[in-house]
ModelCIF file with pLDDT and N, C-alpha, C, O atoms, coordinates in Angstrom:
data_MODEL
#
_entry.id   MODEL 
#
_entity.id                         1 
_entity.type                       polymer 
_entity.pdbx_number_of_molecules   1 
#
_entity_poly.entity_id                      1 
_entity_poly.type                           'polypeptide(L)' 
_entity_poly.nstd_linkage                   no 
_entity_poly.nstd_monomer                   no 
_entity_poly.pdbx_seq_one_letter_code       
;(UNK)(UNK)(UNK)(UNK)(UNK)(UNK)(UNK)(UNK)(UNK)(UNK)(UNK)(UNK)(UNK)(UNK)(UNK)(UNK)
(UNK)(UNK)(UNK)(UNK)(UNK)(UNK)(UNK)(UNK)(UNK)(UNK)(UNK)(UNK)(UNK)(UNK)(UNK)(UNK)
(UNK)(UNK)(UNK)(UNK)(UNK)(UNK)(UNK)(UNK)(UNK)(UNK)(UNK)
;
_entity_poly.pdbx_seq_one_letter_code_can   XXXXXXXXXXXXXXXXXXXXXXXXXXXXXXXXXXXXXXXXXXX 
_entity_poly.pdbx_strand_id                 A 
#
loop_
_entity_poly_seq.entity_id 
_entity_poly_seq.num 
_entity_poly_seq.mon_id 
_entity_poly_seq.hetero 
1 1  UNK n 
1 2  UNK n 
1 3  UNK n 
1 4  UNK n 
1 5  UNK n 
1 6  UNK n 
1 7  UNK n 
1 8  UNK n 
1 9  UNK n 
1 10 UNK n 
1 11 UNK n 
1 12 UNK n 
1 13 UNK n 
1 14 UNK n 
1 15 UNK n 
1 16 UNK n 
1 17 UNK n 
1 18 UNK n 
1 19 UNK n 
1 20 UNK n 
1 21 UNK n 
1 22 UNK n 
1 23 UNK n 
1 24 UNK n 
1 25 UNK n 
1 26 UNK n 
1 27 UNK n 
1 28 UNK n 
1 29 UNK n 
1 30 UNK n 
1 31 UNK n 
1 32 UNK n 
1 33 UNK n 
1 34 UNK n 
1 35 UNK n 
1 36 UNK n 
1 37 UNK n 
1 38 UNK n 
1 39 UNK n 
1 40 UNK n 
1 41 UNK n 
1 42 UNK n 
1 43 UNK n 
#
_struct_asym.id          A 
_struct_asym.entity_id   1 
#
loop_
_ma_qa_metric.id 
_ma_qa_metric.mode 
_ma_qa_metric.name 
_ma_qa_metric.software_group_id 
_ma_qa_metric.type 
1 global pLDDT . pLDDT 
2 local  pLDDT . pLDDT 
#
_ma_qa_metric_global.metric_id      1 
_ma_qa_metric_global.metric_value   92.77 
_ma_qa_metric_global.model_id       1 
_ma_qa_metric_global.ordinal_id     1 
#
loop_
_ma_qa_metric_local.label_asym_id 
_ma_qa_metric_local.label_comp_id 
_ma_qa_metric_local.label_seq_id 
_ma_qa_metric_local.metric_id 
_ma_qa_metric_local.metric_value 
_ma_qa_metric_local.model_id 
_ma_qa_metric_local.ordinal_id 
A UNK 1  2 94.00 1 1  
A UNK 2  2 95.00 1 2  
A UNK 3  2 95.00 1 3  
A UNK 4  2 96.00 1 4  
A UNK 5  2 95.00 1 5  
A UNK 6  2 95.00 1 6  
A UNK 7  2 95.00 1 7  
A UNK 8  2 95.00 1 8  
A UNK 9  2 94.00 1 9  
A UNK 10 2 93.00 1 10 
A UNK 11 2 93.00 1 11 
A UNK 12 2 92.00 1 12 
A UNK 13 2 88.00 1 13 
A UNK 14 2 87.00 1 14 
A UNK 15 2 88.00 1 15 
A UNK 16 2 90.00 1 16 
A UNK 17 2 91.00 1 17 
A UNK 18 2 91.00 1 18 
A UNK 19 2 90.00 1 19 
A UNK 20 2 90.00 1 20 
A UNK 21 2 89.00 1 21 
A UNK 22 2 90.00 1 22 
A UNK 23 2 89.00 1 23 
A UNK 24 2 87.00 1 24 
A UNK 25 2 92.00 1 25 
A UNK 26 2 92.00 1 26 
A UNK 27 2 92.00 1 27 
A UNK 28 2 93.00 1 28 
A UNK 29 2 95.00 1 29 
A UNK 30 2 94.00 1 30 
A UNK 31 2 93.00 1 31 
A UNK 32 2 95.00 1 32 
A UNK 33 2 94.00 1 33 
A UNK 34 2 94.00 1 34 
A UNK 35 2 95.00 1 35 
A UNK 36 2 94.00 1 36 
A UNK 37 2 95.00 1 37 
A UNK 38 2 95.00 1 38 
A UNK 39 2 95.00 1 39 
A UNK 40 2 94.00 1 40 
A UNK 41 2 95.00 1 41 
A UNK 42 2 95.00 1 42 
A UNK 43 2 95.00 1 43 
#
loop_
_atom_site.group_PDB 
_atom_site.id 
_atom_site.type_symbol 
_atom_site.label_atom_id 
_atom_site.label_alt_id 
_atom_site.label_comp_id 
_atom_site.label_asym_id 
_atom_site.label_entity_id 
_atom_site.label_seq_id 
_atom_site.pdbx_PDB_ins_code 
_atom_site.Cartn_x 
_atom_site.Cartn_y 
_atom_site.Cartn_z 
_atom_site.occupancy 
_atom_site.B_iso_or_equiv 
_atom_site.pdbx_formal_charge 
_atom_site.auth_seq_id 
_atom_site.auth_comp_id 
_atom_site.auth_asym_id 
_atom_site.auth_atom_id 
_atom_site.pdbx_PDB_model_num 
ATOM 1   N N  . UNK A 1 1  ? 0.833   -1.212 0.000   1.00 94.00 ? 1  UNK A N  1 
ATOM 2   C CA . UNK A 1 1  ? 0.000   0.000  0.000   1.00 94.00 ? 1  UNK A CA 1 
ATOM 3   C C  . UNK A 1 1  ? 0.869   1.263  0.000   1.00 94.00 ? 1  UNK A C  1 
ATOM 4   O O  . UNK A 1 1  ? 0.679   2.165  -0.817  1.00 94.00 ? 1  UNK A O  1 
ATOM 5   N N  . UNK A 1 2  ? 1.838   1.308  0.947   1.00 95.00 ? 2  UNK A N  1 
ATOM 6   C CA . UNK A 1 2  ? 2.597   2.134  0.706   1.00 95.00 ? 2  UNK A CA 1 
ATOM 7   C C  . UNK A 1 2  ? 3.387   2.494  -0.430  1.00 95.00 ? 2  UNK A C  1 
ATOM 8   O O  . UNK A 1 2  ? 3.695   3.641  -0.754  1.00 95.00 ? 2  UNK A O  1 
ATOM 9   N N  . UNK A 1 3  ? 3.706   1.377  -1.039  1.00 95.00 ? 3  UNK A N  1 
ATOM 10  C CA . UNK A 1 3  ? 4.641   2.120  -2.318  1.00 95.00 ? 3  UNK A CA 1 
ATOM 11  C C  . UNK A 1 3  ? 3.433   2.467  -3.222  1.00 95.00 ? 3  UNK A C  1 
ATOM 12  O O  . UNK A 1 3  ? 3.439   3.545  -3.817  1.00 95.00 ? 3  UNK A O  1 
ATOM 13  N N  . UNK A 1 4  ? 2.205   1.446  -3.376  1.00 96.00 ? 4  UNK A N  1 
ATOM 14  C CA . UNK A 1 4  ? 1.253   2.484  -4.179  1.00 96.00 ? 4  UNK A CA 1 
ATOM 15  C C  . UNK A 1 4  ? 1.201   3.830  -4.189  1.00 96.00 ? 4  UNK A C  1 
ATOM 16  O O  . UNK A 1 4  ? 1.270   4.550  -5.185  1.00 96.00 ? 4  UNK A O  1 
ATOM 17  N N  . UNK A 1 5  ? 1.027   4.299  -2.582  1.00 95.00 ? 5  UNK A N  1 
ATOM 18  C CA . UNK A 1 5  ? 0.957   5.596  -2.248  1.00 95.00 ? 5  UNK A CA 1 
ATOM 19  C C  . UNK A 1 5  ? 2.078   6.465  -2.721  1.00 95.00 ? 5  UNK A C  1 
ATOM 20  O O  . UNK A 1 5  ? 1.787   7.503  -3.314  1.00 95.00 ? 5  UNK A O  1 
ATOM 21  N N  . UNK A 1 6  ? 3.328   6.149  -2.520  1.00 95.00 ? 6  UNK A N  1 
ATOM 22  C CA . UNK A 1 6  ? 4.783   7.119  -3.119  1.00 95.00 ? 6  UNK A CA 1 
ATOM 23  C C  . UNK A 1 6  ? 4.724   6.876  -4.834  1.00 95.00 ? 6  UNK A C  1 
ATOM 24  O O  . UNK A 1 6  ? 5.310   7.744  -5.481  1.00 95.00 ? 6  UNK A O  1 
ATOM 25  N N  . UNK A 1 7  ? 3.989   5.640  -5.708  1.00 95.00 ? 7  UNK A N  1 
ATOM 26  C CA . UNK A 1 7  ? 4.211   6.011  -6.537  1.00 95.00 ? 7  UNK A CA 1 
ATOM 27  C C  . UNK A 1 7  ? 3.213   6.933  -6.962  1.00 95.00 ? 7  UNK A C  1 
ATOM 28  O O  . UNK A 1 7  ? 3.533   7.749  -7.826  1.00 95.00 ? 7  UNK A O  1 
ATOM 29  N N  . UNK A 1 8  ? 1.767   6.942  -6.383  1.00 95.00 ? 8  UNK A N  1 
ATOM 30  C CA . UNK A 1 8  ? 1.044   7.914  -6.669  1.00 95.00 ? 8  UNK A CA 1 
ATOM 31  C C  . UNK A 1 8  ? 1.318   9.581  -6.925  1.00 95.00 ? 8  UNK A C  1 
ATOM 32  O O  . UNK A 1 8  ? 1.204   10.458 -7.781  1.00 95.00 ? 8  UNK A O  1 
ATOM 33  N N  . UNK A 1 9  ? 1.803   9.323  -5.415  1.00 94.00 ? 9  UNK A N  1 
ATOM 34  C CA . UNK A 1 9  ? 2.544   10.955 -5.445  1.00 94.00 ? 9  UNK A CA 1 
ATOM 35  C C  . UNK A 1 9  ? 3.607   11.034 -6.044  1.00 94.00 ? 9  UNK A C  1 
ATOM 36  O O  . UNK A 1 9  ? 4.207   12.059 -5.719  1.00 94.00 ? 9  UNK A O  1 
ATOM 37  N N  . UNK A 1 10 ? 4.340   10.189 -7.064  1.00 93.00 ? 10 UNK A N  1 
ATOM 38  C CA . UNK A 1 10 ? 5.306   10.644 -7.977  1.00 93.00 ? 10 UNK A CA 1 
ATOM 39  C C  . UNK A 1 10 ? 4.924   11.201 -9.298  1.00 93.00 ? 10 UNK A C  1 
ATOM 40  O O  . UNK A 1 10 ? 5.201   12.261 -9.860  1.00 93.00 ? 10 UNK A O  1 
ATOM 41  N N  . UNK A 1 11 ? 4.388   10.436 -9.543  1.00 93.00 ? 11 UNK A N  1 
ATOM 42  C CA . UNK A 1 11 ? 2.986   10.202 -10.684 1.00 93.00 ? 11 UNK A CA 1 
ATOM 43  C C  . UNK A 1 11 ? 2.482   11.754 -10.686 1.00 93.00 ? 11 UNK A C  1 
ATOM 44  O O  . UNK A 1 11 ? 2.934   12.683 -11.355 1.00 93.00 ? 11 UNK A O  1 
ATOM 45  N N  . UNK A 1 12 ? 1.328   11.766 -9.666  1.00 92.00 ? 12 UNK A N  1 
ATOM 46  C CA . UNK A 1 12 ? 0.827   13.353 -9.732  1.00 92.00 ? 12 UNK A CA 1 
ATOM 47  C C  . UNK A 1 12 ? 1.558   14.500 -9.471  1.00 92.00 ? 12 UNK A C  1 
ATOM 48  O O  . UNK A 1 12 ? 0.910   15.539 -9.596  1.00 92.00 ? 12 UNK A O  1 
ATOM 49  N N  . UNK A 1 13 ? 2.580   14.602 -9.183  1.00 88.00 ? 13 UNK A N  1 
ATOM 50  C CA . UNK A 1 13 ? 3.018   15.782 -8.767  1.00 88.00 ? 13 UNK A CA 1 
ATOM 51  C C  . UNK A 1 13 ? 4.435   15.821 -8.457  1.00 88.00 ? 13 UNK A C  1 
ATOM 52  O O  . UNK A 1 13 ? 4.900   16.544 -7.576  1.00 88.00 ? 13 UNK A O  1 
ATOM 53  N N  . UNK A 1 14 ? 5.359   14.765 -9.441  1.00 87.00 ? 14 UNK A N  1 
ATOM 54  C CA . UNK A 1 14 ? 6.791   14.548 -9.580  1.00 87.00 ? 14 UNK A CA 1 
ATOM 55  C C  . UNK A 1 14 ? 7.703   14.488 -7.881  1.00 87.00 ? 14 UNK A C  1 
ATOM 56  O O  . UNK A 1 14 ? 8.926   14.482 -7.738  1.00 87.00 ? 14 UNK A O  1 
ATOM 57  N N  . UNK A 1 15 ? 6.851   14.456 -6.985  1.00 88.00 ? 15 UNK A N  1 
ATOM 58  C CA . UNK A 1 15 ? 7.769   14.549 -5.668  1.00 88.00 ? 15 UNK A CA 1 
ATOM 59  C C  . UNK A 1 15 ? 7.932   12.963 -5.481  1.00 88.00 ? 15 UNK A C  1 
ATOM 60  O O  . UNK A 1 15 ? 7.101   12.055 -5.441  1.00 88.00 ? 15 UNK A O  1 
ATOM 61  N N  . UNK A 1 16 ? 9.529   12.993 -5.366  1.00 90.00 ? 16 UNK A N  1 
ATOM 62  C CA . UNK A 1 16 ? 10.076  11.169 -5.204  1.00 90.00 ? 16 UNK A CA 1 
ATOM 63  C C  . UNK A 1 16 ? 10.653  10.751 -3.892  1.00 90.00 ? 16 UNK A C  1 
ATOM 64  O O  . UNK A 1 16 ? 11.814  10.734 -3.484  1.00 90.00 ? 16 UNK A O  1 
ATOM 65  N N  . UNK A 1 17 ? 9.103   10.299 -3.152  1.00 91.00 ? 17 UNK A N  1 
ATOM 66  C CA . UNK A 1 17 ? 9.526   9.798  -1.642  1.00 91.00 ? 17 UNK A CA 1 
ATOM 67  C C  . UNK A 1 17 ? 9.934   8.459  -1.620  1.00 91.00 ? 17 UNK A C  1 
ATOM 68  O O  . UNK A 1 17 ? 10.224  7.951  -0.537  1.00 91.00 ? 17 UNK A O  1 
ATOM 69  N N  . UNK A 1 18 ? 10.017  7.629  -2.954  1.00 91.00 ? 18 UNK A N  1 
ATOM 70  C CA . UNK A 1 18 ? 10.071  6.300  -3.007  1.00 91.00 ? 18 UNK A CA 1 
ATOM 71  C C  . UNK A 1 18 ? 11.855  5.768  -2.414  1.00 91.00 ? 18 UNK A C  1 
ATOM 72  O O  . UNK A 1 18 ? 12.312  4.626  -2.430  1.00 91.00 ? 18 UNK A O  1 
ATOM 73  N N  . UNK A 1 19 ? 12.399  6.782  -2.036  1.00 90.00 ? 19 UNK A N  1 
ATOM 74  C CA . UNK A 1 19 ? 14.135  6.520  -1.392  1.00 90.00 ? 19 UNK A CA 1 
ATOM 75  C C  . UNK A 1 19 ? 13.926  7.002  -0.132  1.00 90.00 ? 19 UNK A C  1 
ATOM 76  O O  . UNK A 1 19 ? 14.870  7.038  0.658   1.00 90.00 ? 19 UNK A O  1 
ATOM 77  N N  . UNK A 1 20 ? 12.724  7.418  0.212   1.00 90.00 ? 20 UNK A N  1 
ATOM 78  C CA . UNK A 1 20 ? 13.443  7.840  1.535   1.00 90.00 ? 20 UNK A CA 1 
ATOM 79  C C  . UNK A 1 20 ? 13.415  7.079  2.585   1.00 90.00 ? 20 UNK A C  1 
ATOM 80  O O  . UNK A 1 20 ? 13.376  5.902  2.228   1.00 90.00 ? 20 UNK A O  1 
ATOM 81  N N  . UNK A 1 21 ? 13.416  7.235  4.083   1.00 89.00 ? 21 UNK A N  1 
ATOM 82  C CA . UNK A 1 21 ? 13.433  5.905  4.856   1.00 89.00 ? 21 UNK A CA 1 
ATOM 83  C C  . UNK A 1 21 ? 12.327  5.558  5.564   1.00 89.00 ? 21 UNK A C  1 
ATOM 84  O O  . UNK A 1 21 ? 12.152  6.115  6.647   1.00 89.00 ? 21 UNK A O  1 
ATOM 85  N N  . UNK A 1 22 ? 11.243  4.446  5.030   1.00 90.00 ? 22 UNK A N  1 
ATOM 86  C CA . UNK A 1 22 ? 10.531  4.263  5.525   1.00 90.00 ? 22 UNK A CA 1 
ATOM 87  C C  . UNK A 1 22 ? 10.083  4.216  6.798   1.00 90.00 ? 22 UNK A C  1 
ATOM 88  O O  . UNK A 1 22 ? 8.875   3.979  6.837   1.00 90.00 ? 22 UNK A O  1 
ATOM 89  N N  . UNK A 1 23 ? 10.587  4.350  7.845   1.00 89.00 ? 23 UNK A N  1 
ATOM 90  C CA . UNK A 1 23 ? 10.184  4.362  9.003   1.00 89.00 ? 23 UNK A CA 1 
ATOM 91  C C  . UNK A 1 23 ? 9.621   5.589  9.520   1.00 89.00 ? 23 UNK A C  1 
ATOM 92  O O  . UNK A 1 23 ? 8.715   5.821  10.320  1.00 89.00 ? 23 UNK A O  1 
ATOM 93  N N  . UNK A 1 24 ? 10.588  6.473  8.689   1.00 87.00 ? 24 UNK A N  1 
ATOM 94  C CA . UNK A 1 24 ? 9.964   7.990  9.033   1.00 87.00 ? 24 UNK A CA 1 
ATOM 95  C C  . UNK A 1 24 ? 8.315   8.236  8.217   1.00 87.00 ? 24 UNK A C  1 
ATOM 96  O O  . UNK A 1 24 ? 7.289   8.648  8.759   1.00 87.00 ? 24 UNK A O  1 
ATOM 97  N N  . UNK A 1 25 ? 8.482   7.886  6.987   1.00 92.00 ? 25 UNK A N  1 
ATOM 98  C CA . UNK A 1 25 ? 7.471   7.746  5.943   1.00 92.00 ? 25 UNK A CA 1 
ATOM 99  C C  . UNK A 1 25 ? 6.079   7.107  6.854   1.00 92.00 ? 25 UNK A C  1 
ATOM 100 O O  . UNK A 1 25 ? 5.056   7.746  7.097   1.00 92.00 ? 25 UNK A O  1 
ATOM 101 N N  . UNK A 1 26 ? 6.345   5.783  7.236   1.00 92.00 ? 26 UNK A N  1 
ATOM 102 C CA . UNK A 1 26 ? 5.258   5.342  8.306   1.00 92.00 ? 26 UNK A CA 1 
ATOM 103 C C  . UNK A 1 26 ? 4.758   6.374  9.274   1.00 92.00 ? 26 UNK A C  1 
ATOM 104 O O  . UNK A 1 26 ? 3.655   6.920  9.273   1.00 92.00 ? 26 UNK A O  1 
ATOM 105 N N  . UNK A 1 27 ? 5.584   6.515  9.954   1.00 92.00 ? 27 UNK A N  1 
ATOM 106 C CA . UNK A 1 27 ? 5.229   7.530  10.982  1.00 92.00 ? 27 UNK A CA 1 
ATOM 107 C C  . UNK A 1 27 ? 4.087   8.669  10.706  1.00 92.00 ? 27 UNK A C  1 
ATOM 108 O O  . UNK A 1 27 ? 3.187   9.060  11.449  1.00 92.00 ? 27 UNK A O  1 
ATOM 109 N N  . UNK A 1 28 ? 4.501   9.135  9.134   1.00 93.00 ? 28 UNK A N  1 
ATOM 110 C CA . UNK A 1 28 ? 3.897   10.264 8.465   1.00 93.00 ? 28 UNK A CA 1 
ATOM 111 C C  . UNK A 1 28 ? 2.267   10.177 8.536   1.00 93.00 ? 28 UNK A C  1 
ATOM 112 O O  . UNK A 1 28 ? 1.298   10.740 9.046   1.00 93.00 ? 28 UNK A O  1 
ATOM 113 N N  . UNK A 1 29 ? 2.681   8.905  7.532   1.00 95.00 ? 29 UNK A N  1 
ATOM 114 C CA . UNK A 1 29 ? 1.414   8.237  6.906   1.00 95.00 ? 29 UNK A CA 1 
ATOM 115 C C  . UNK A 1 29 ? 0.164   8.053  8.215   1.00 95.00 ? 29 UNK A C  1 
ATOM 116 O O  . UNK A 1 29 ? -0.977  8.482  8.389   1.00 95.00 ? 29 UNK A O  1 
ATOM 117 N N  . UNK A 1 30 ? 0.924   7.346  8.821   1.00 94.00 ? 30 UNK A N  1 
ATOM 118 C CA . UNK A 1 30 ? 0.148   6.731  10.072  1.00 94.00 ? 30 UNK A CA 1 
ATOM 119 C C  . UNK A 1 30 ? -1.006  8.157  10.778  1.00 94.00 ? 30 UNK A C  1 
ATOM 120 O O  . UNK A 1 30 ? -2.194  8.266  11.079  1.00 94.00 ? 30 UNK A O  1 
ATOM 121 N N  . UNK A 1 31 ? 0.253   9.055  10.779  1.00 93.00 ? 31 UNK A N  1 
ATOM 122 C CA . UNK A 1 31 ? -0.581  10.260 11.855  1.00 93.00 ? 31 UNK A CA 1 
ATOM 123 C C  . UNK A 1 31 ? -1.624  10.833 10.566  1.00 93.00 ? 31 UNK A C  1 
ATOM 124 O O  . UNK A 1 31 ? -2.799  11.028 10.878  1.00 93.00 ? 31 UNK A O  1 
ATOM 125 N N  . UNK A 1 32 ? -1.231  11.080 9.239   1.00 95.00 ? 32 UNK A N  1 
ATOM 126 C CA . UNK A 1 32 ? -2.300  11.563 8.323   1.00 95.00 ? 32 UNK A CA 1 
ATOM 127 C C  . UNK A 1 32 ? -3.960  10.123 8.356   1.00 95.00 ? 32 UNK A C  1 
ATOM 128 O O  . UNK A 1 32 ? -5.118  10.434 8.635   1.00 95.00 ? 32 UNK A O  1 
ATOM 129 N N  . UNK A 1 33 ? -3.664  9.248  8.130   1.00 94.00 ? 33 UNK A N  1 
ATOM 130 C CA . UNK A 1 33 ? -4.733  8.610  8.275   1.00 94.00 ? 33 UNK A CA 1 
ATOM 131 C C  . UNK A 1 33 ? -5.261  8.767  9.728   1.00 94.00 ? 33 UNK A C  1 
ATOM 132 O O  . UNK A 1 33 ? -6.491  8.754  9.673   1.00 94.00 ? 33 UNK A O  1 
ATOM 133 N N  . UNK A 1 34 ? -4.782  8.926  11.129  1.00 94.00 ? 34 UNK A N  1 
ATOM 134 C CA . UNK A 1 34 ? -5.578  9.256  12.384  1.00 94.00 ? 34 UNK A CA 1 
ATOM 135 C C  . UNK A 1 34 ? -6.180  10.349 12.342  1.00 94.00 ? 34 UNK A C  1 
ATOM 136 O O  . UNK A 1 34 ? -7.342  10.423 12.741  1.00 94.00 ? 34 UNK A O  1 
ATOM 137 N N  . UNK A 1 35 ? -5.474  11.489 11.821  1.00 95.00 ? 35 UNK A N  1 
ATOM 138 C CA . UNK A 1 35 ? -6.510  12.608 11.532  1.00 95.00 ? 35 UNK A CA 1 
ATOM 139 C C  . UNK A 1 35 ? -7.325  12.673 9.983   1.00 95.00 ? 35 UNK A C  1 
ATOM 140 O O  . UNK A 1 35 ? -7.792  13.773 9.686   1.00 95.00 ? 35 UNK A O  1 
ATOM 141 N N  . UNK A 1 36 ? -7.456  11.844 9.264   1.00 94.00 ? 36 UNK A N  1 
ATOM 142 C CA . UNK A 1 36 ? -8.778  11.864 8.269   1.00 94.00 ? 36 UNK A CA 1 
ATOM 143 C C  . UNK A 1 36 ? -9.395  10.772 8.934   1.00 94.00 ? 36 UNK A C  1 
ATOM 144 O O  . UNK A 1 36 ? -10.577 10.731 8.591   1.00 94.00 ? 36 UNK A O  1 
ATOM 145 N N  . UNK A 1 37 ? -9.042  9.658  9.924   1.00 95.00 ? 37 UNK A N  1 
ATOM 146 C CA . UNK A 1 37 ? -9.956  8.954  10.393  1.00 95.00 ? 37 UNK A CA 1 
ATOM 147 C C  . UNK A 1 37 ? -10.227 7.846  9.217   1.00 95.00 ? 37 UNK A C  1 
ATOM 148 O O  . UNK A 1 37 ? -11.223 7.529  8.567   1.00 95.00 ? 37 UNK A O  1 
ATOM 149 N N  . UNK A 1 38 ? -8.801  7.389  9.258   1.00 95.00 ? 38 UNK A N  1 
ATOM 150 C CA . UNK A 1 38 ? -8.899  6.669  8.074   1.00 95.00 ? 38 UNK A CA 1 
ATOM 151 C C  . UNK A 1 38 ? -8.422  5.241  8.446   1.00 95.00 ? 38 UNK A C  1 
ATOM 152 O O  . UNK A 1 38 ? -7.422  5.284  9.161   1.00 95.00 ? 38 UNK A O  1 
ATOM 153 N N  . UNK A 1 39 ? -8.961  3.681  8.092   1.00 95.00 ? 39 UNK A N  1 
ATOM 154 C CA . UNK A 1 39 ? -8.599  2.789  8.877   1.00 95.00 ? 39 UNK A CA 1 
ATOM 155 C C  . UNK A 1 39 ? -7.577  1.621  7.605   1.00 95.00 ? 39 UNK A C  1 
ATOM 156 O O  . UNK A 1 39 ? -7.711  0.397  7.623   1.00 95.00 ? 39 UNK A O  1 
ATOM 157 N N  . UNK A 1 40 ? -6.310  2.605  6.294   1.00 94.00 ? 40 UNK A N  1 
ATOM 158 C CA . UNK A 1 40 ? -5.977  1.584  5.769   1.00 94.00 ? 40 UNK A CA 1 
ATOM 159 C C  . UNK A 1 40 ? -5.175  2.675  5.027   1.00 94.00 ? 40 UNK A C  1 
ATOM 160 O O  . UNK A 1 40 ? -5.741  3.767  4.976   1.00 94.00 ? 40 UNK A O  1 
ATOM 161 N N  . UNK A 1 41 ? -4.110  2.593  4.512   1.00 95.00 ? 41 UNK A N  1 
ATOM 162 C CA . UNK A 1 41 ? -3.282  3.377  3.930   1.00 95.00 ? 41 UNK A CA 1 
ATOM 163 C C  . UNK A 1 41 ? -3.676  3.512  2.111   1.00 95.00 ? 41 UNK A C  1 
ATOM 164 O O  . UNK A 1 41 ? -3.417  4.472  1.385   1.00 95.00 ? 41 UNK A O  1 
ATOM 165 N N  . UNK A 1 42 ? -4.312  2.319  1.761   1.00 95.00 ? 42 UNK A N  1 
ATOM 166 C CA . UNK A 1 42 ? -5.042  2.478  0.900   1.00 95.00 ? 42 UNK A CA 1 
ATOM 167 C C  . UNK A 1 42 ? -6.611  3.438  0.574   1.00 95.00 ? 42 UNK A C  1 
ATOM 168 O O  . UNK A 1 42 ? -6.971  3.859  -0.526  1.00 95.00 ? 42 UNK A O  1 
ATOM 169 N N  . UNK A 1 43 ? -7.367  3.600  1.959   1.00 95.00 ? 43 UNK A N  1 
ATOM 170 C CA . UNK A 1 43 ? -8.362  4.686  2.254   1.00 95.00 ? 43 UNK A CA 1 
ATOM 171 C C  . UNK A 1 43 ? -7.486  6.004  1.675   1.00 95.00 ? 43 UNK A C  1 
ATOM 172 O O  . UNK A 1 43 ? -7.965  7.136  1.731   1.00 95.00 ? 43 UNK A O  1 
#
């Protein structure tokens, strides 16, 4: 799900998070889906 997501956002809008270090990336992700109230990284 996640690399879906980085290639998405490469795709739309040329920004390339697909190197950076996932753990931080999780972290990101994680707190954006608690505040849309979202239960899947794919949501």
């Amino acid at each position: 799900e996640l690399d879906l997501l980085l290639e998405a956002i490469f795709r739309l809008r040329g920004f390339d998070f697909r190197h950076y270090l996932r753990s931080s990336l999780r972290r990101r992700v994680r707190h954006r889906m608690s505040l849309e109230k979202l239960p899947t990284i794919s949501a």
